[in-house]
Protein backbone atom coordinates (compact mmCIF):
# COMPACT_ATOMS: atom_id res chain seq x y z
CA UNK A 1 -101.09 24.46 -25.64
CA UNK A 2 -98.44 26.79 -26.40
CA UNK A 3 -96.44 28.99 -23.61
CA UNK A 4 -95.79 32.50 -24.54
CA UNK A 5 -93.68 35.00 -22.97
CA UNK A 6 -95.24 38.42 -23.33
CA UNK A 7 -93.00 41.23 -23.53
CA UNK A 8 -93.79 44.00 -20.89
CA UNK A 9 -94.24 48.12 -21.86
CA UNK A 10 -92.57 49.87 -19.65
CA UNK A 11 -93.51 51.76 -15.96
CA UNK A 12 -95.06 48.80 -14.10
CA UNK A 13 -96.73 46.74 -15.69
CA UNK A 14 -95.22 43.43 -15.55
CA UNK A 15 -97.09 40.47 -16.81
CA UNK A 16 -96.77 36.86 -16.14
CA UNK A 17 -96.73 34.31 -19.22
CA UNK A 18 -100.34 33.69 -19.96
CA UNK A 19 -101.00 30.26 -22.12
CA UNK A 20 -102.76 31.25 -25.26
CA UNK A 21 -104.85 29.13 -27.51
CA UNK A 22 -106.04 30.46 -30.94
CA UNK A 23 -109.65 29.15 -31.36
CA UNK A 24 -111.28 28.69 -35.01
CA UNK A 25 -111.22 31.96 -36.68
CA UNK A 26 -114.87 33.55 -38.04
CA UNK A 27 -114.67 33.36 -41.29
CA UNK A 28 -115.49 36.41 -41.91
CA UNK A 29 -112.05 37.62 -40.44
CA UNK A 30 -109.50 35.02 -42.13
CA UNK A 31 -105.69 34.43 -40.47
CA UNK A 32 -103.69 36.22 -42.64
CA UNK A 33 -100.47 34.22 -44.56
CA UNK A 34 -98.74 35.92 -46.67
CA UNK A 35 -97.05 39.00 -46.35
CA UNK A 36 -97.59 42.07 -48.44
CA UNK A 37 -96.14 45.22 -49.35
CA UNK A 38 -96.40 47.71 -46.37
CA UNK A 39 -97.34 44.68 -44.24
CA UNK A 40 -95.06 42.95 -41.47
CA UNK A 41 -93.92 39.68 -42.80
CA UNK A 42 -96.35 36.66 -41.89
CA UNK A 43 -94.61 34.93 -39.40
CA UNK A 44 -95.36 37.86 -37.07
CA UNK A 45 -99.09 38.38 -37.68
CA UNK A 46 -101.02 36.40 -35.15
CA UNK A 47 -104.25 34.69 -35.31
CA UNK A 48 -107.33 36.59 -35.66
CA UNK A 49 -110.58 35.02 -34.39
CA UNK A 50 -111.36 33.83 -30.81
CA UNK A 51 -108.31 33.64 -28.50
CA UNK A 52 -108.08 32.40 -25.29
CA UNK A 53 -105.18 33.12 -22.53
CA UNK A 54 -105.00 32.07 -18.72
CA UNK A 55 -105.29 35.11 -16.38
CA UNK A 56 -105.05 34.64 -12.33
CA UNK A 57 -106.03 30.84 -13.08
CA UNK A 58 -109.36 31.82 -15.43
CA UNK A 59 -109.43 31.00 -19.09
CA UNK A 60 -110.24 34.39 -20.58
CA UNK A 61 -111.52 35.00 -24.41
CA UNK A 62 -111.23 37.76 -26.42
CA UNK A 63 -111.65 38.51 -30.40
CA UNK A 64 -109.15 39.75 -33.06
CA UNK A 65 -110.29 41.43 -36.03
CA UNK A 66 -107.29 42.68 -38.03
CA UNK A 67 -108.72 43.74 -41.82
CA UNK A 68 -106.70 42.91 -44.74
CA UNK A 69 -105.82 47.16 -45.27
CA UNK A 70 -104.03 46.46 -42.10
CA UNK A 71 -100.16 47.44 -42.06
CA UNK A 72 -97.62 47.33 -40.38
CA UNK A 73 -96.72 48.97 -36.65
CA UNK A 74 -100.90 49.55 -36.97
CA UNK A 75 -103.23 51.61 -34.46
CA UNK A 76 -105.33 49.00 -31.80
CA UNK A 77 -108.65 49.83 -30.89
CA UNK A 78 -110.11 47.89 -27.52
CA UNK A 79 -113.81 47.81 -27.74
CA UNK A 80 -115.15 46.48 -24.71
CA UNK A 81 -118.95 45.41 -25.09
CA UNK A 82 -122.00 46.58 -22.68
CA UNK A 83 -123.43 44.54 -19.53
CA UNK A 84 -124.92 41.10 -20.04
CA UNK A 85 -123.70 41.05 -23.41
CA UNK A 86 -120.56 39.89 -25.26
CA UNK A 87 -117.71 40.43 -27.24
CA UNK A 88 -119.41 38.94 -30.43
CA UNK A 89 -122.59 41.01 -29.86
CA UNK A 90 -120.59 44.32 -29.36
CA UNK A 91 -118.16 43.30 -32.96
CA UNK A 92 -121.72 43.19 -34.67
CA UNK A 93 -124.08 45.27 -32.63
CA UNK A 94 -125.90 48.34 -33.72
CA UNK A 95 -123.61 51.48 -33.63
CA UNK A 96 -120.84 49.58 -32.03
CA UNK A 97 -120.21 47.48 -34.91
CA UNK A 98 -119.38 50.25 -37.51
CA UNK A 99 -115.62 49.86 -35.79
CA UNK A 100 -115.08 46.51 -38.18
CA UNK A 101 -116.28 48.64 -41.02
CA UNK A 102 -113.91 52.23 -39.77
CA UNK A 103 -111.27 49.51 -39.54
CA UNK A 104 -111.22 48.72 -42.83
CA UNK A 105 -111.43 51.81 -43.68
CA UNK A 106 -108.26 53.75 -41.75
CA UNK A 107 -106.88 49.96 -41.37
CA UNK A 108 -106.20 49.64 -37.46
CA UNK A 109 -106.75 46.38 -35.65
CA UNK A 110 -110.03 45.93 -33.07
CA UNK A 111 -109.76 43.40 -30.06
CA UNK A 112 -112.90 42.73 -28.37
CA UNK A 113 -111.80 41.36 -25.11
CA UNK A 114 -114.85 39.51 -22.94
CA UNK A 115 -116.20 40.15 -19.41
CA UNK A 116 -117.09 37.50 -16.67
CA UNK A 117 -120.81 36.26 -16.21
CA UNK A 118 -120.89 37.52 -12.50
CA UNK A 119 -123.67 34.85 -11.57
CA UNK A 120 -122.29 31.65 -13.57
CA UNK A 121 -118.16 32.76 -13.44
CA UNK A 122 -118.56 31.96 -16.89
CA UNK A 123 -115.90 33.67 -19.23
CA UNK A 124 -116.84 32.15 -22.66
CA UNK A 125 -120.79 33.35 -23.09
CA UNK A 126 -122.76 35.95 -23.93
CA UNK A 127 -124.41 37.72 -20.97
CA UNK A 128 -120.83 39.12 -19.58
CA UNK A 129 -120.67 42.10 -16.79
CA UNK A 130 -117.26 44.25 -16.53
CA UNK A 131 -115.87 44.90 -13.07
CA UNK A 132 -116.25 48.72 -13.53
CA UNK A 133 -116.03 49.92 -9.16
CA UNK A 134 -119.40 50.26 -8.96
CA UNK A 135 -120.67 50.08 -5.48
CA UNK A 136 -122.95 48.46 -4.46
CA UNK A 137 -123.91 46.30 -6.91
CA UNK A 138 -126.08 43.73 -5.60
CA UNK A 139 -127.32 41.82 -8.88
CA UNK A 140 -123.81 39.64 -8.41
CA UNK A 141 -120.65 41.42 -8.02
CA UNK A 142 -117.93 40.96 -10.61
CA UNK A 143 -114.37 40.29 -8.73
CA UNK A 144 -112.07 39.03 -11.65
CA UNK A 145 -109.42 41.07 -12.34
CA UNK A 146 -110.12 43.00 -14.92
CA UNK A 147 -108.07 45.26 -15.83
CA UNK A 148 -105.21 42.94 -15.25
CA UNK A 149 -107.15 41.16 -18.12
CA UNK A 150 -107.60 43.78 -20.54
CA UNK A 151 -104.19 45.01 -20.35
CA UNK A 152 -102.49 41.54 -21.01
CA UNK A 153 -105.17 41.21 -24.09
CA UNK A 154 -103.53 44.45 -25.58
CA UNK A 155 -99.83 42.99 -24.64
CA UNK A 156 -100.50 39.66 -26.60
CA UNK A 157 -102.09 41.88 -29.67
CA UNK A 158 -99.09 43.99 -29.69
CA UNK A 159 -96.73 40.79 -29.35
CA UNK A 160 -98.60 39.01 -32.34
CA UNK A 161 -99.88 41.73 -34.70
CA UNK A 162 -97.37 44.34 -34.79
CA UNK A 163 -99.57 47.27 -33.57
CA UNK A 164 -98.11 50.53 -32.41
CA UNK A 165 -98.42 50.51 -28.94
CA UNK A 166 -98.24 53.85 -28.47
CA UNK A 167 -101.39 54.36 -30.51
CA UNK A 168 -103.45 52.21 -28.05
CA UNK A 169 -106.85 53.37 -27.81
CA UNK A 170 -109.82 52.07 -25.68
CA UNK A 171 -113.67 52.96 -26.27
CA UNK A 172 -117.22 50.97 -24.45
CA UNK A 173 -120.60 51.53 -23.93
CA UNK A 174 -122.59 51.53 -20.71
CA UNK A 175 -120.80 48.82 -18.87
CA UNK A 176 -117.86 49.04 -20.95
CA UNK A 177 -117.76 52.94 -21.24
CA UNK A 178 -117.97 52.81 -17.39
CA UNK A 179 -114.71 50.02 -17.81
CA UNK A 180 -112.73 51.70 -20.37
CA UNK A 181 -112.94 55.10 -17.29
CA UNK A 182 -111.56 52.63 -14.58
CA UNK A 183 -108.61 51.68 -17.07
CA UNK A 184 -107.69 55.73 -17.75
CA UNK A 185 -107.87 55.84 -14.21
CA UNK A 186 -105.93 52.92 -13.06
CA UNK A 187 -103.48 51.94 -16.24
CA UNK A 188 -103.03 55.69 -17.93
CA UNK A 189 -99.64 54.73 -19.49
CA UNK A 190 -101.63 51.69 -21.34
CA UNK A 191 -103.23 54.13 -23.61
CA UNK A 192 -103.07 57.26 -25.92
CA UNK A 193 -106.92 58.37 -25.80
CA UNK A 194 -110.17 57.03 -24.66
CA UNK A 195 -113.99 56.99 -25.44
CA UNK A 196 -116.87 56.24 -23.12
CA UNK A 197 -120.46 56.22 -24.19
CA UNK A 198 -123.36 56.38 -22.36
CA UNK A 199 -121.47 55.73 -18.80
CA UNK A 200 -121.41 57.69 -15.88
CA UNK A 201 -118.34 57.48 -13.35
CA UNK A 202 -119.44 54.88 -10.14
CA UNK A 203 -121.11 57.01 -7.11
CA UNK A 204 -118.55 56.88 -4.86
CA UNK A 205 -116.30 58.68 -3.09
CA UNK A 206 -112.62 57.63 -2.93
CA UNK A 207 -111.95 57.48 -6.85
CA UNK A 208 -107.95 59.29 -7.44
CA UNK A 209 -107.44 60.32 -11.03
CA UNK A 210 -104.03 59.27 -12.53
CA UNK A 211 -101.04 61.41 -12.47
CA UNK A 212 -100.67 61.45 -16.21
CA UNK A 213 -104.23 61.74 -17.68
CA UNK A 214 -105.02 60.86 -20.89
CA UNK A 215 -107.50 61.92 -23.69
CA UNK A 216 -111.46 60.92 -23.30
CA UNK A 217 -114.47 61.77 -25.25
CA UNK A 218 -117.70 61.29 -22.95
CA UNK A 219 -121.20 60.83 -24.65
CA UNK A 220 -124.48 60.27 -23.06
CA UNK A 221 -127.74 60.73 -24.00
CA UNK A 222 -130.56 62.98 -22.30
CA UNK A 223 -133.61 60.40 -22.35
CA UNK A 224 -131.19 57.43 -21.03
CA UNK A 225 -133.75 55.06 -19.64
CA UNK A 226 -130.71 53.04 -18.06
CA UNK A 227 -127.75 55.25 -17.37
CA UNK A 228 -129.81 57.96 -15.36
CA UNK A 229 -128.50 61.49 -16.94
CA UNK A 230 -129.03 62.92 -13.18
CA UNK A 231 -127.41 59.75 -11.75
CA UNK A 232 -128.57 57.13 -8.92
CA UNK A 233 -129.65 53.43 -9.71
CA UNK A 234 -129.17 52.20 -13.13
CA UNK A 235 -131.82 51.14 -14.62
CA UNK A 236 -133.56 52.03 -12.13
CA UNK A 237 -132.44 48.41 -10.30
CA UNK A 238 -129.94 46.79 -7.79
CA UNK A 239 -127.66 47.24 -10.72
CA UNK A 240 -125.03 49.44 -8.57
CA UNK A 241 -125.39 53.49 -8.75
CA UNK A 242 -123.89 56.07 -10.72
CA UNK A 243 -122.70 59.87 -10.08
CA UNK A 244 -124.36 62.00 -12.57
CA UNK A 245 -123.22 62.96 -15.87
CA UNK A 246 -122.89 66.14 -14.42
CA UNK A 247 -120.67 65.07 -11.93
CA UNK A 248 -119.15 62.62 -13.89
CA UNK A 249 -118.00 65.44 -16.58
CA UNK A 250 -116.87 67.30 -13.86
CA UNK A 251 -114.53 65.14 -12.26
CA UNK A 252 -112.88 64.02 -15.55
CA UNK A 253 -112.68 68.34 -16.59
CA UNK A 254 -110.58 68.28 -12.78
CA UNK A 255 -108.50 64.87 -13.74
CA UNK A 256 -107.51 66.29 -17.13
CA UNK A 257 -106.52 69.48 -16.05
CA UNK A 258 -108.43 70.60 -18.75
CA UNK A 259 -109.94 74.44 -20.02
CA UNK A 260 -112.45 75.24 -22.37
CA UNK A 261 -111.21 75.90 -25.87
CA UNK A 262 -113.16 78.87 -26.52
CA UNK A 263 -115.59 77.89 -28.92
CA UNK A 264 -118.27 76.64 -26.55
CA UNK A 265 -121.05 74.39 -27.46
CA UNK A 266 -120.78 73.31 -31.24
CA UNK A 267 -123.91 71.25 -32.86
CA UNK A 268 -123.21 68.92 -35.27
CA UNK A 269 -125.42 69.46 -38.47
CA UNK A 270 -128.83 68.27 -37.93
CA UNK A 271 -128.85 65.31 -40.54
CA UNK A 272 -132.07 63.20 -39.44
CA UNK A 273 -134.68 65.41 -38.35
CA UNK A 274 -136.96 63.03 -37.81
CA UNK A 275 -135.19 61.12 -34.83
CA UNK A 276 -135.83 63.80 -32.43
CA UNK A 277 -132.12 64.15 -31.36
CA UNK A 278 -129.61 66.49 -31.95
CA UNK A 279 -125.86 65.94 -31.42
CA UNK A 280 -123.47 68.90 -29.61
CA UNK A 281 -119.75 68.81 -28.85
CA UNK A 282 -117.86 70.74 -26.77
CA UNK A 283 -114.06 70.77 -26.11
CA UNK A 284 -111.99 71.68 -23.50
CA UNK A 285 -108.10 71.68 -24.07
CA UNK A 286 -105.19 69.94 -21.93
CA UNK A 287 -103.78 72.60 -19.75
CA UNK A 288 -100.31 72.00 -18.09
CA UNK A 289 -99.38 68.11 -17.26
CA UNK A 290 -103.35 67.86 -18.44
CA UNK A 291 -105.02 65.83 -21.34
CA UNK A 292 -107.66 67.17 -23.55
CA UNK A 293 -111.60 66.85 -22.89
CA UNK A 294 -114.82 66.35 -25.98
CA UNK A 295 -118.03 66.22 -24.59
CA UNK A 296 -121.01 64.93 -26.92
CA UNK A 297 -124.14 65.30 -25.56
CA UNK A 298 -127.46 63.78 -27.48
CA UNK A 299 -129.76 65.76 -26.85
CA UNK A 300 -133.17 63.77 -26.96
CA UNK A 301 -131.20 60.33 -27.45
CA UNK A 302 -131.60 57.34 -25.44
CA UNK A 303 -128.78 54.59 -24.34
CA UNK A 304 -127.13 54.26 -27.55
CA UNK A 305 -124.47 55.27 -29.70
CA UNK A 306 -125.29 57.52 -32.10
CA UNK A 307 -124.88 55.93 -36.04
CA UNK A 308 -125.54 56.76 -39.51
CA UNK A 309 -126.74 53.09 -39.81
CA UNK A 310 -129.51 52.41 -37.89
CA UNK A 311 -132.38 50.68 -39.88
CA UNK A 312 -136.43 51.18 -39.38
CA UNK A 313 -136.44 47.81 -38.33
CA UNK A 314 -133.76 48.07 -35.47
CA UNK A 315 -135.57 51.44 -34.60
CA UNK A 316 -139.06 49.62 -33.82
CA UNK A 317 -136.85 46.48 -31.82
CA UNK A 318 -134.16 49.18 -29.95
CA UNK A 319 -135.99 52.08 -29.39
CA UNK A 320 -138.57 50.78 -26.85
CA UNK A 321 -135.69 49.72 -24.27
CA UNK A 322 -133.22 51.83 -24.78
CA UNK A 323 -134.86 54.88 -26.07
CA UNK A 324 -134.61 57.47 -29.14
CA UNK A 325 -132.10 56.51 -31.47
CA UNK A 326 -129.47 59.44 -32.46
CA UNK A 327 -129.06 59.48 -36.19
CA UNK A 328 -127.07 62.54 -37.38
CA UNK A 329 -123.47 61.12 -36.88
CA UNK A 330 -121.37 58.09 -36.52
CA UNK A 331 -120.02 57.89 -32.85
CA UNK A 332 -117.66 55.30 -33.74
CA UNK A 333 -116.41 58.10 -36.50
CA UNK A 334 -116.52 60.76 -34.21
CA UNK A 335 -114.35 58.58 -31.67
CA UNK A 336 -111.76 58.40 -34.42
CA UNK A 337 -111.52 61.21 -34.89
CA UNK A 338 -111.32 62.62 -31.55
CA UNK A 339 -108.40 59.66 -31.14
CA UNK A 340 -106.37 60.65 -33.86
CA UNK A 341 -106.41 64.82 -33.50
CA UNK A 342 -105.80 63.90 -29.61
């Protein structure tokens, strides 16, 4: 096993030397070995696959996916994946999975870090919960250390693929959305912009935004069977509670300091007619020590990201759990976008 000092960032956070072991790479995402124009030179891109690093005394995993159009001093994306699912589920999921595809594409690097089984303590498997501050969450609370976790995942990344760590950016969904919140709140300085879909802020009381706010795109769907739109239980079980997304937008338009842009409510053009749901943004600029505010609403969609890719046959297996799929625009796109113009 090899020992690996990890250089800290700056401000406070100070890691200790986590022990990393590179599993088998999917082959799908090879190691890279030879340097290339407009590349940084082999011996300082890491593996890519399944990696695993000691945190607090737990062997956490987490997956690299660093395309080939990858170059040097490269954007990261941290894509954290929903509750009782996985890292591997959220690279290949529905909607979620069209970052491996945008990442070829603009040629920025995705981790995929992976939550703790709450029940089992398990940190290799595949039905994984975040510990996001709900309260109370009675199905098995999550107490590992999260964010502690996710922020040493993005110091090893930087250390071993030459990413720009000022272009750190973190998106989820549900669970994750509702994770990626508590690291804007908690570890601002970690990252440049943020995207949460279909997660509401935990109901209570004593949450303190950060002094330096960053960026954040909030999407959630009207007909949300799971994250209630109004807030309270979610999914309607002893799976914690939820302000509403309301409230949640609310408190994040207060954090940021932000103010409308003027505009108001913009709709996205009406692509799919046939899925019922129609996308709107709205934007609300960073006013003085603030960060800026998008809000996407789906109107008529369900607990889902919206995507472009969405086939009949994942409509008639999704749809009846999570609700209408939204079909007009790529949310992973729209994320992008909203990272790189923030």
């Amino acid at each position: 096993m090899l020992v690996l000092v990890v250089a800290s960032r700056g401000g406070d956070r100070r890691r200790t030397e986590p022990a990393e072991t590179a599993q088998q790479a999917d082959s799908s995402q090879p190691v890279v070995t030879t340097a290339q124009p407009d590349r940084p030179d082999a011996s300082r891109v890491g593996a890519t696959g399944e990696i695993t690093i000691d945190v607090d005394g737990l062997q956490r995993v987490f997956t690299v996916v660093r395309p080939p159009s990858v170059g040097a001093n490269a954007p990261l994306v941290v894509l954290l994946h929903g509750g009782t699912r996985d890292m591997r589920a959220v690279l290949k999921g529905a909607g979620s999975g069209d970052w491996v595809a945008l990442a070829e594409e603009k040629g920025f690097v995705v981790v995929a870090p992976n939550g703790v089984n709450p029940t089992t303590g398990d940190t290799t498997g595949n039905r994984q919960q975040w510990n996001d501050l709900r309260s109370p969450f009675s199905v098995g609370d999550s107490e590992a250390d999260d964010v502690e976790f996710i922020n040493r995942v993005i110091d090893w990344v930087i250390e071993h693929h030459d990413v720009d760590p000022d272009r750190v950016f973190v998106t989820g969904l549900s669970n994750g959305g509702m994770m990626a919140q508590r690291l804007l709140i908690e570890t601002p300085e970690t990252f440049a912009a943020g995207a949460s879909f279909i997660a509401n802020l935990p109901d209570r009381d004593d949450l303190v935004g950060p002094d330096s706010p960053v960026p954040l795109l909030l999407a959630n769907g009207t007909e949300d069977p799971l994250m209630p739109w109004d807030g309270g239980k979610i999914a309607d079980r002893d799976r914690g509670t939820v302000k509403s997304v309301a409230e949640t937008r609310e408190w994040w338009i207060k954090t940021n300091r932000a103010t409308p842009d003027g505009l108001g409510i913009v709709q996205i053009k009406n692509t799919n007619r046939r899925d019922g749901c129609t996308l709107t943004t709205e934007r609300f600029n960073a006013g003085p020590g603030g960060a800026a505010l998008e809000i996407l609403t789906m109107e008529g969609g369900g607990h889902s990201m919206p995507s472009t890719n969405y086939t009949f046959a994942g409509e008639l297996l999704l749809e009846p759990i999570v609700g209408p799929l939204c079909r007009d625009a790529g949310g992973v796109r729209l994320a992008w976008d909203f990272f790189v113009s923030s």
